[in-house]
Every structure is written in structure tokens, then in C-alpha cells.
N, C-alpha and C. Protein backbone atom coordinates (compact mmCIF):
# COMPACT_ATOMS: atom_id res chain seq x y z
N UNK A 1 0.86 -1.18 0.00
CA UNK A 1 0.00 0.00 0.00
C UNK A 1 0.90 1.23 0.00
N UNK A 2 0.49 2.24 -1.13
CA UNK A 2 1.33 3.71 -0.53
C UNK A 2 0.27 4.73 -0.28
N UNK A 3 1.14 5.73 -0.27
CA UNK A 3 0.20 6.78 -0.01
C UNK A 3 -0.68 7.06 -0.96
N UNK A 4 -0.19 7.18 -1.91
CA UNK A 4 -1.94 7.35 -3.07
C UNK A 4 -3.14 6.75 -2.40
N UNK A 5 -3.03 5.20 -2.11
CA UNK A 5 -3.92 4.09 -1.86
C UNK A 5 -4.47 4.77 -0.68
N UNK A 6 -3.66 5.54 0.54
CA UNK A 6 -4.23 5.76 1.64
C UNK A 6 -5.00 7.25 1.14
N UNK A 7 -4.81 8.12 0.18
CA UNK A 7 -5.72 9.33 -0.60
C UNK A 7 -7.17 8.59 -0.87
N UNK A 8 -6.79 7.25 -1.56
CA UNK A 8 -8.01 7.14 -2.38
C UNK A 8 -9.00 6.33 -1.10
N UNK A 9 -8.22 5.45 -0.14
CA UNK A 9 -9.25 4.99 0.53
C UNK A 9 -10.38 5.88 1.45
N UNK A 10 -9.39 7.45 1.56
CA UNK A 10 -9.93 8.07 1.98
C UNK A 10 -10.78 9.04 1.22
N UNK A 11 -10.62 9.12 0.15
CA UNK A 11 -11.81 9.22 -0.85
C UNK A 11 -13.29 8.40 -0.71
N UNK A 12 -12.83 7.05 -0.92
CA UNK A 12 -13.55 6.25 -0.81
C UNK A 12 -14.68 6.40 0.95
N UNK A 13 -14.25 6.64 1.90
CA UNK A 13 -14.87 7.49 3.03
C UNK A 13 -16.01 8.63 2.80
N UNK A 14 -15.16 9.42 1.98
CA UNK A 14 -16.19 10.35 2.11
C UNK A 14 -17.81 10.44 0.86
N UNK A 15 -16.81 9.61 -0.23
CA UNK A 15 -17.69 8.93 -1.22
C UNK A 15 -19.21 8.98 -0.70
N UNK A 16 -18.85 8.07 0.08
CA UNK A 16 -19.67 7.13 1.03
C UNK A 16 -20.93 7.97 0.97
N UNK A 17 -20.71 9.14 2.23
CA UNK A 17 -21.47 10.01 2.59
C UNK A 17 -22.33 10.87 1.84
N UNK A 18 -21.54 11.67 0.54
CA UNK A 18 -21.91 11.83 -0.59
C UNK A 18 -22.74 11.18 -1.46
N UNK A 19 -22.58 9.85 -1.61
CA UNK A 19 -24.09 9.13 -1.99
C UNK A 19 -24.88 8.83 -1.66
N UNK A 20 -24.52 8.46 -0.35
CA UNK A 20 -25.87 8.74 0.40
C UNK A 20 -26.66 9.41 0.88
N UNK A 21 -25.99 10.58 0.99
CA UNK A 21 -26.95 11.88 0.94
C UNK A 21 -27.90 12.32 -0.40
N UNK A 22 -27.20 11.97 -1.47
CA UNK A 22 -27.41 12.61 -2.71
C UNK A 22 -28.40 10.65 -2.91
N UNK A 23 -28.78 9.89 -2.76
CA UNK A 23 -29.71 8.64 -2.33
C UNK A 23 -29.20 8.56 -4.03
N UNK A 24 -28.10 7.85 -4.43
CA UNK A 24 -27.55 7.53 -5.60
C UNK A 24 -27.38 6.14 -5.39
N UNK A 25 -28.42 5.63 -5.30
CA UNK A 25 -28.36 3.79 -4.90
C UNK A 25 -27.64 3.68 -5.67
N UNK A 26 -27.85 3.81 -7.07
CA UNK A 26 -27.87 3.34 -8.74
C UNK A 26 -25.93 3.59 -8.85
N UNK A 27 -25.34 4.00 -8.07
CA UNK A 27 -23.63 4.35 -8.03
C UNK A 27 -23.08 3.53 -7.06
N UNK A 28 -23.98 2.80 -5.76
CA UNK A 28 -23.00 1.65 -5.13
C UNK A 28 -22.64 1.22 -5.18
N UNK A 29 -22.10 0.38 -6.46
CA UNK A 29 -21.00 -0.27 -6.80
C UNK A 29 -19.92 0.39 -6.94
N UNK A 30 -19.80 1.71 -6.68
CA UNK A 30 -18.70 2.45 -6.53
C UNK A 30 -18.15 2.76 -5.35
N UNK A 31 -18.92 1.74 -4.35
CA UNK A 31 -18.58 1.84 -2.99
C UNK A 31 -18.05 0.45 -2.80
N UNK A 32 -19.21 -0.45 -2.84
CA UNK A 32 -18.82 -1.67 -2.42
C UNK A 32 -18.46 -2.47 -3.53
N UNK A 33 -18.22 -3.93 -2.96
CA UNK A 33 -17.81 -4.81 -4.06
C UNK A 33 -18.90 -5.94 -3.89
N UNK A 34 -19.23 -6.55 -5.10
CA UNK A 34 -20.45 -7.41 -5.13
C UNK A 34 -21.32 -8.21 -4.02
N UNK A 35 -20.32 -8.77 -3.75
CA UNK A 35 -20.09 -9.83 -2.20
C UNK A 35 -19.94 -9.01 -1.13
N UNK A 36 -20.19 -7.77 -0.91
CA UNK A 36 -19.90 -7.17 0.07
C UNK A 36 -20.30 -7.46 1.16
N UNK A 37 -20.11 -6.99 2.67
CA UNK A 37 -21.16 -7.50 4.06
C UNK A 37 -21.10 -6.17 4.49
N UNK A 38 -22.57 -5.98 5.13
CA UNK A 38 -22.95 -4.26 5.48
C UNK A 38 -23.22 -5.05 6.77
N UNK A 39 -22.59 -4.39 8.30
CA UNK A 39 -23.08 -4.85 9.40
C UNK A 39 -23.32 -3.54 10.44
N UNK A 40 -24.65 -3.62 10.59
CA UNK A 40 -25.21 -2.68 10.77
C UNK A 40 -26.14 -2.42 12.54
N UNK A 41 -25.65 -3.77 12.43
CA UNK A 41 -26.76 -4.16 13.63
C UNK A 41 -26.42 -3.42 14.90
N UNK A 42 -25.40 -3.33 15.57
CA UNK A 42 -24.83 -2.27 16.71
C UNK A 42 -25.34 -0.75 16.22
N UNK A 43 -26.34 -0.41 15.48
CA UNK A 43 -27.07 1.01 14.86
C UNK A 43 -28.68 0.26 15.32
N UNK A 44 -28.73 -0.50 15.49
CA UNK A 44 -30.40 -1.12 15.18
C UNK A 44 -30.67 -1.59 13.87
N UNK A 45 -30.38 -2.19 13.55
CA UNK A 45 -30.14 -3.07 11.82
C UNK A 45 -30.28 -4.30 12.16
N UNK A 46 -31.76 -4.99 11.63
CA UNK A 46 -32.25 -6.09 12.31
C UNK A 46 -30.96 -7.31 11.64
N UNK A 47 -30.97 -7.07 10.63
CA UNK A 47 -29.75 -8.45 9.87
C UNK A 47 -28.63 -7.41 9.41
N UNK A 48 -27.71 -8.71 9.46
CA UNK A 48 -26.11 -8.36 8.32
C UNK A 48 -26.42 -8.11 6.80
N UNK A 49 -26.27 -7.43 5.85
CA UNK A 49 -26.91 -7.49 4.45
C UNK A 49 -25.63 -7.84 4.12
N UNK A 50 -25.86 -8.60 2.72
CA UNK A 50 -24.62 -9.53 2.13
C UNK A 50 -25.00 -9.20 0.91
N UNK A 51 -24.61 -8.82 0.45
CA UNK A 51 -24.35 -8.81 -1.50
C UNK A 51 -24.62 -7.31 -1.66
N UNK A 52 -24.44 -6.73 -2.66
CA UNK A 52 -24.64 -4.92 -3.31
C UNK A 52 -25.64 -5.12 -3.44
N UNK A 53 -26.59 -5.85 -4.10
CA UNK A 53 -28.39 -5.97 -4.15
C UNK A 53 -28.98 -5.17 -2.82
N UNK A 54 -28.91 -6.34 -1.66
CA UNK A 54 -29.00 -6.51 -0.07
C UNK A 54 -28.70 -4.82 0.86
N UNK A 55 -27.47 -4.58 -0.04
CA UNK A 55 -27.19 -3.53 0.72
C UNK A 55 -27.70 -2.48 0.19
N UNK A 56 -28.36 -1.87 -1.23
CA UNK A 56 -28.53 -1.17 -1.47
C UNK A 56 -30.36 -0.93 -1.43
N UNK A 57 -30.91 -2.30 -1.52
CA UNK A 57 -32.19 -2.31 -1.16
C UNK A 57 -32.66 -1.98 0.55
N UNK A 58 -31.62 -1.95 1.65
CA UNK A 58 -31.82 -1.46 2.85
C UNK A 58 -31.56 -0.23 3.08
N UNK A 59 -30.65 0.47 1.89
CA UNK A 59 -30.12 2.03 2.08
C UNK A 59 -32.09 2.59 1.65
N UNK A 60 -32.10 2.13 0.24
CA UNK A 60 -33.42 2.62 -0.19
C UNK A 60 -34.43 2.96 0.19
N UNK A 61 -34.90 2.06 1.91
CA UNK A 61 -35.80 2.27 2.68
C UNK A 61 -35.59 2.46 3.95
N UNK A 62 -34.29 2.99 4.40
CA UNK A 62 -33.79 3.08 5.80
C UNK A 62 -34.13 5.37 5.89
N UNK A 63 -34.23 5.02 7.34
CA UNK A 63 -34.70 6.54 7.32
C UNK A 63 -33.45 7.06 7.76
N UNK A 64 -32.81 8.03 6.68
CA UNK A 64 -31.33 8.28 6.75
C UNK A 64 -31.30 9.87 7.48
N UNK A 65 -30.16 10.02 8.19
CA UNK A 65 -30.28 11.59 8.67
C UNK A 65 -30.30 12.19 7.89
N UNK A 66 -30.34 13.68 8.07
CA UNK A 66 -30.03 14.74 7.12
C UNK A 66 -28.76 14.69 6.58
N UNK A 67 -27.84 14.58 6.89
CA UNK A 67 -26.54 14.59 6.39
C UNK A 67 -25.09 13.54 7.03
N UNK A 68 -24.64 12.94 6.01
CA UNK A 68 -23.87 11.53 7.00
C UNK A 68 -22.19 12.53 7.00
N UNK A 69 -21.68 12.37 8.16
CA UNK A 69 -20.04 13.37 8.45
C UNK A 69 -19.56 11.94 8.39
N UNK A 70 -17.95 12.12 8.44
CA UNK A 70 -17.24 11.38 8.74
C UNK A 70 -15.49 12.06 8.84
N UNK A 71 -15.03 11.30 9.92
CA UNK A 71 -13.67 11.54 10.16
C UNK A 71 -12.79 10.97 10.77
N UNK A 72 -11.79 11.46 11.21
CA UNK A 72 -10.47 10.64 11.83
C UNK A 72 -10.35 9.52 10.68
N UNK A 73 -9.94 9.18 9.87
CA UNK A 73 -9.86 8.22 8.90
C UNK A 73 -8.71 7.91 8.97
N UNK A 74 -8.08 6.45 9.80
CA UNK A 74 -7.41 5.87 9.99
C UNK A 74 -7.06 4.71 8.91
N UNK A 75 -6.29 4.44 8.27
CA UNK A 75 -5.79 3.33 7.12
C UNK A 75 -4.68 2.57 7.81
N UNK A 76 -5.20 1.39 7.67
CA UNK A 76 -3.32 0.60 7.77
C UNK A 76 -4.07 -1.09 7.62
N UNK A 77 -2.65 -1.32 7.08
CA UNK A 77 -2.52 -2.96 6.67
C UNK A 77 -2.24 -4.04 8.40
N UNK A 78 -3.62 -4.73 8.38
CA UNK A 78 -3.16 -5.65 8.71
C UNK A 78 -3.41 -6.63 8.57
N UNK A 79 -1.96 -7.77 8.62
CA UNK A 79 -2.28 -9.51 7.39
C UNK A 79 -1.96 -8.75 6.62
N UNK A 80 -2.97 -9.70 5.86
CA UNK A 80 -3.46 -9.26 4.57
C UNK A 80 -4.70 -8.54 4.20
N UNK A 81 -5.47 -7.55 5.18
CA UNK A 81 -6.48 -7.09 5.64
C UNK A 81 -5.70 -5.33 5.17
N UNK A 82 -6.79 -5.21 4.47
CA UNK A 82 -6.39 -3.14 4.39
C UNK A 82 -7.65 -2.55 5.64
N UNK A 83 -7.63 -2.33 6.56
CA UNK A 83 -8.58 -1.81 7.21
C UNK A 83 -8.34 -0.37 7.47
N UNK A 84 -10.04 -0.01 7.84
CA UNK A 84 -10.37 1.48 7.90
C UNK A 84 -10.88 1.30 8.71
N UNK A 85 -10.89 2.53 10.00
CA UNK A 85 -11.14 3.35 11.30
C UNK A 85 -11.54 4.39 10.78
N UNK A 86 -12.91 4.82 10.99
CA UNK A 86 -12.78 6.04 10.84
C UNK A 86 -14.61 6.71 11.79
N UNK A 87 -14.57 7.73 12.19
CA UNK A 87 -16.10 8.27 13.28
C UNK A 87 -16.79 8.73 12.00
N UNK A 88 -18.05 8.91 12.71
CA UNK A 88 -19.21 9.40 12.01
C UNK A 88 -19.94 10.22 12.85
N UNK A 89 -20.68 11.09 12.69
CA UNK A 89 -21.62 11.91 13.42
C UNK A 89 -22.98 11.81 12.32
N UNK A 90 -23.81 12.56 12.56
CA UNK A 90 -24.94 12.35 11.76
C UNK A 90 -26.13 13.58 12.00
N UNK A 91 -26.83 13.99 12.01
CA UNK A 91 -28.09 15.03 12.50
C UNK A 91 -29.32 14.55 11.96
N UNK A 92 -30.01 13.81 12.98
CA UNK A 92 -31.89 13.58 12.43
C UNK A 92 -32.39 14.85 12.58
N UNK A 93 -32.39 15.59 11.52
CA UNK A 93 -33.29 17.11 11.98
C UNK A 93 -34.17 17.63 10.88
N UNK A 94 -34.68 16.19 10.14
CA UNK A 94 -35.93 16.88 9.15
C UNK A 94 -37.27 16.59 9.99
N UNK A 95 -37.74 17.19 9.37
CA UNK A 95 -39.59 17.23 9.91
C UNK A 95 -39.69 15.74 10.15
N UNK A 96 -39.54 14.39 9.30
CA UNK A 96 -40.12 13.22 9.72
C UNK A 96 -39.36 12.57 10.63
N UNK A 97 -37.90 13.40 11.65
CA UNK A 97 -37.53 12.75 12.49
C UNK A 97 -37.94 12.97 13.94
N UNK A 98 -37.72 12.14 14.66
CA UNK A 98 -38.53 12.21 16.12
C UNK A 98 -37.63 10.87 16.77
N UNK A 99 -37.41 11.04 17.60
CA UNK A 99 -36.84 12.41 18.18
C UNK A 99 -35.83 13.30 17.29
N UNK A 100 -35.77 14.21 17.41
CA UNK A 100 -34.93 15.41 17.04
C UNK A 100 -33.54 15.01 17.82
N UNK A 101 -32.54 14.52 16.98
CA UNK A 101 -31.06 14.07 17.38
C UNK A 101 -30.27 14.30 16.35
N UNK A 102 -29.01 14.30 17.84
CA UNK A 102 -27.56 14.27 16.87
C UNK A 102 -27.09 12.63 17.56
N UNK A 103 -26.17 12.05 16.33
CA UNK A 103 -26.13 10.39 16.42
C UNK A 103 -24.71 10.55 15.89
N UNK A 104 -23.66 9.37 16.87
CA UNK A 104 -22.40 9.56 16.58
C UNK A 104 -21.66 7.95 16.85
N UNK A 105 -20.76 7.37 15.64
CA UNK A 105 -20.33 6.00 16.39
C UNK A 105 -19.03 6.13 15.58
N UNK A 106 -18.87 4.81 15.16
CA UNK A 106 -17.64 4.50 14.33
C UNK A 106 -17.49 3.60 13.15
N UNK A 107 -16.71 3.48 12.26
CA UNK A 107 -16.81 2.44 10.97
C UNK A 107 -15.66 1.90 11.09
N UNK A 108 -15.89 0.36 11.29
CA UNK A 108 -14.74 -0.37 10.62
C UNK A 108 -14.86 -1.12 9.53
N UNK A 109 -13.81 -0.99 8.68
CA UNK A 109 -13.90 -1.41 7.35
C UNK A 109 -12.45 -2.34 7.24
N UNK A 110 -13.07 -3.41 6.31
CA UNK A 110 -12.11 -4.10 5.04
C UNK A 110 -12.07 -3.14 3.84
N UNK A 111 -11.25 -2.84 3.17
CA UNK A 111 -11.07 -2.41 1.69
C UNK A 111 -10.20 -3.66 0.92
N UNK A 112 -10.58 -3.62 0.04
CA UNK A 112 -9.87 -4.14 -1.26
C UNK A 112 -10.17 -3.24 -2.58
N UNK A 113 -8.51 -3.50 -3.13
CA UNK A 113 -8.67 -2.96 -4.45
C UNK A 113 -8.82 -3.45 -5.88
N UNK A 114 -9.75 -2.82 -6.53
CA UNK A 114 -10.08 -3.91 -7.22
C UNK A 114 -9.84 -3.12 -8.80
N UNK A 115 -10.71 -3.79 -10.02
CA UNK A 115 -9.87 -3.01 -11.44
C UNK A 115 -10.58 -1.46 -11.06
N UNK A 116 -11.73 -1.23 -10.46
CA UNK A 116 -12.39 0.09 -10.72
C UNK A 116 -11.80 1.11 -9.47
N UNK A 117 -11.15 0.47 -8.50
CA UNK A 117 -10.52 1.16 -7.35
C UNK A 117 -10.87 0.44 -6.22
N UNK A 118 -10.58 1.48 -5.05
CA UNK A 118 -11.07 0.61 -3.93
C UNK A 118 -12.35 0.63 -3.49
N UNK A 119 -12.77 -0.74 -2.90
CA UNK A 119 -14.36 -1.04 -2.57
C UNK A 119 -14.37 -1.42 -0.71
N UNK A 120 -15.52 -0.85 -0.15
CA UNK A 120 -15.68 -1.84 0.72
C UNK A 120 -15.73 -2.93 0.48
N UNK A 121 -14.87 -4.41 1.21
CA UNK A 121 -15.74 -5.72 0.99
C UNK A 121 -16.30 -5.47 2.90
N UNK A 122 -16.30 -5.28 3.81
CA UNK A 122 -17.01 -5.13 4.91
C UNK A 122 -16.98 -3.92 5.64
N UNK A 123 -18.38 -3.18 5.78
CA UNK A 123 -18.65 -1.84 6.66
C UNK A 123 -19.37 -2.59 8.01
N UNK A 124 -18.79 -2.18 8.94
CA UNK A 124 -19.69 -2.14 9.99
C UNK A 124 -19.37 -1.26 10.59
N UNK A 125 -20.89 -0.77 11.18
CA UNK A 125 -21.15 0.75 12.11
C UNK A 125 -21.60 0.11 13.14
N UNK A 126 -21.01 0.91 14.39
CA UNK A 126 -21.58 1.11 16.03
C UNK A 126 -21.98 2.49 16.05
N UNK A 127 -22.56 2.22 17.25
CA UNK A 127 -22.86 3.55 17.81
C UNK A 127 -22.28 3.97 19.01
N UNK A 128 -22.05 5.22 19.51
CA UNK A 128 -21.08 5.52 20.31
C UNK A 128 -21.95 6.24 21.22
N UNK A 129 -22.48 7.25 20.57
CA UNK A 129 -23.30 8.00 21.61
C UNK A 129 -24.37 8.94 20.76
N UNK A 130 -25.58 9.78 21.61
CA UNK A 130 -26.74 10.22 20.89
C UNK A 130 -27.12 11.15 22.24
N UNK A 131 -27.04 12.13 21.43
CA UNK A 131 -28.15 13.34 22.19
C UNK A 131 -28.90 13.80 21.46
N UNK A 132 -30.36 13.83 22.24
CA UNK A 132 -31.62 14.61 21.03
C UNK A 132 -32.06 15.40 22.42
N UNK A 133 -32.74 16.32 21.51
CA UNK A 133 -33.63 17.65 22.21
C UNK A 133 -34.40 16.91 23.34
N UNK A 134 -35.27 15.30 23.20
CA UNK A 134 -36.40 15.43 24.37
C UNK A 134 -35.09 15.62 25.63
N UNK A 135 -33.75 14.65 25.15
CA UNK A 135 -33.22 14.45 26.75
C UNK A 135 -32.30 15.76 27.48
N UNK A 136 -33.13 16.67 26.86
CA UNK A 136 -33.03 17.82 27.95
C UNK A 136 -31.56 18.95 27.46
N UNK A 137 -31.03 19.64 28.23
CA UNK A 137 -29.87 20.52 27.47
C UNK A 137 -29.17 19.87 27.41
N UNK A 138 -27.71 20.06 26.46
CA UNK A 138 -26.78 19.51 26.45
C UNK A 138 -25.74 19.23 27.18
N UNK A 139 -25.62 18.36 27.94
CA UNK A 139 -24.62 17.76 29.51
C UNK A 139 -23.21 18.49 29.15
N UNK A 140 -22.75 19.41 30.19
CA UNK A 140 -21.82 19.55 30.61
C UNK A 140 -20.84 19.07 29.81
N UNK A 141 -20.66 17.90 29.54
CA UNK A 141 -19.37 16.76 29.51
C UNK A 141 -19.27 17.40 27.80
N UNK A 142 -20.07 18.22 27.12
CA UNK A 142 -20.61 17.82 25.85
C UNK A 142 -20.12 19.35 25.13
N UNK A 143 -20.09 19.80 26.56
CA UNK A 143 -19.72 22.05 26.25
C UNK A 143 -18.46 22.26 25.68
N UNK A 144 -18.08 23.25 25.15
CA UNK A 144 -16.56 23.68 24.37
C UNK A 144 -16.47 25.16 25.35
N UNK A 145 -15.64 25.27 25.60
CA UNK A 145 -15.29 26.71 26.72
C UNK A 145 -13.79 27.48 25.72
């Protein structure tokens, strides 16, 4: 791996976010790779989705925030494993969300590169932490001074 590879995987990050905001099912194969595994379940994601079909038919009907962030994007080889570290934040703040939240975890990823570039072959998201409006002002722990 060189540094280009660690540019593009981190391309490939923000990709991410970008299509899914912009709900470009019809371009996921520019994310993942056929066989891919989306693990989702540490978010509330009743199953693992397995194949680009799977995964893109759950993006289609999942109620997505307003806008997906992402950062700290960590790259490094291990094995034979290219893995990605990297946070997410998120904001439910259109009219059909309820509660009214901000939602924050982490992605770990497999990459492989393949003839079209690099693909996820495995995303999985946790969740880390969530504050919304009902649970009151924002805690202390949470302030910038």
C-alpha cells in the first residue's frame, strides 16, 4: 500500500457520505464490491446485508439523517487485511424525524482494491453516543469553553 492508496481509501470514506446523501443507490458499486457485508446491527439493523443488491435495497428504505459526516480516517494494513477506522456523526433534523437528534459511532472497514478502485468488501457501524432535544440541554461533559 502507498500513499496514493491511503488518498483514495480516503476518498472512498467520504464517497460514502456523498451518496448517500445525494440517495444515488444506482452508483454503489462504486462503494462496495459485489459480495460485500454491510453490518449494521450495533445502529439497530435487524440483519447483516450480504451482496450490493442486499445492501442497497436497505439504504433505499432506511430513514437516513439529514446529512452523514465522517472523520479521523485511519488506514493501515493488517495480514493481509487493508482496514479502515474512521467516526461518524450524523443530525436527524428533518420534519419526519422524532426524536430530534444528533447520532455519533464508528466504521470499521475491510477495503480491497479492485480493477475500478477501492471497494468496501465489509462496513460495519456502532454507535457511540446520541443526544436529542427530548433528553433535555446539552450535559456539561458535551460544552466547548
Amino acid at each position: 500500500m502507498n500513499p496514493m492508496d491511503v488518498v483514495m481509501i480516503e476518498q472512498l470514506c467520504a464517497k460514502y457520505g456523498h451518496l448517500v446523501d445525494a440517495k444515488a443507490w444506482d452508483r454503489f458499486d462504486e462503494l462496495f464490491t459485489a459480495d460485500a457485508v454491510a453490518d449494521y446491527t450495533l445502529v439497530n439493523v435487524a440483519k447483516v446485508m450480504v451482496g450490493l443488491d442486499e445492501i442497497v435495497d436497505f439504504f433505499r428504505s432506511a430513514n437516513h439523517p439529514s446529512a452523514h459526516h465522517s472523520s479521523n480516517v485511519w488506514v493501515e494494513q493488517v495480514g493481509d487485511d487493508i482496514t479502515v477506522k474512521s467516526k461518524f456523526w450524523v443530525p436527524y433534523t428533518r420534519d419526519g424525524h422524532a426524536p430530534k437528534r444528533w447520532y455519533g459511532g464508528d466504521y470499521d472497514d475491510i477495503v480491497v482494491h479492485t480493477p475500478a478502485g477501492w471497494r468496501f468488501a465489509r462496513r460495519a457501524c456502532s454507535a457511540r453516543w446520541r443526544w436529542a432535544i427530548d433528553d433535555g440541554p446539552l450535559p456539561d461533559r458535551y460544552a466547548t469553553f
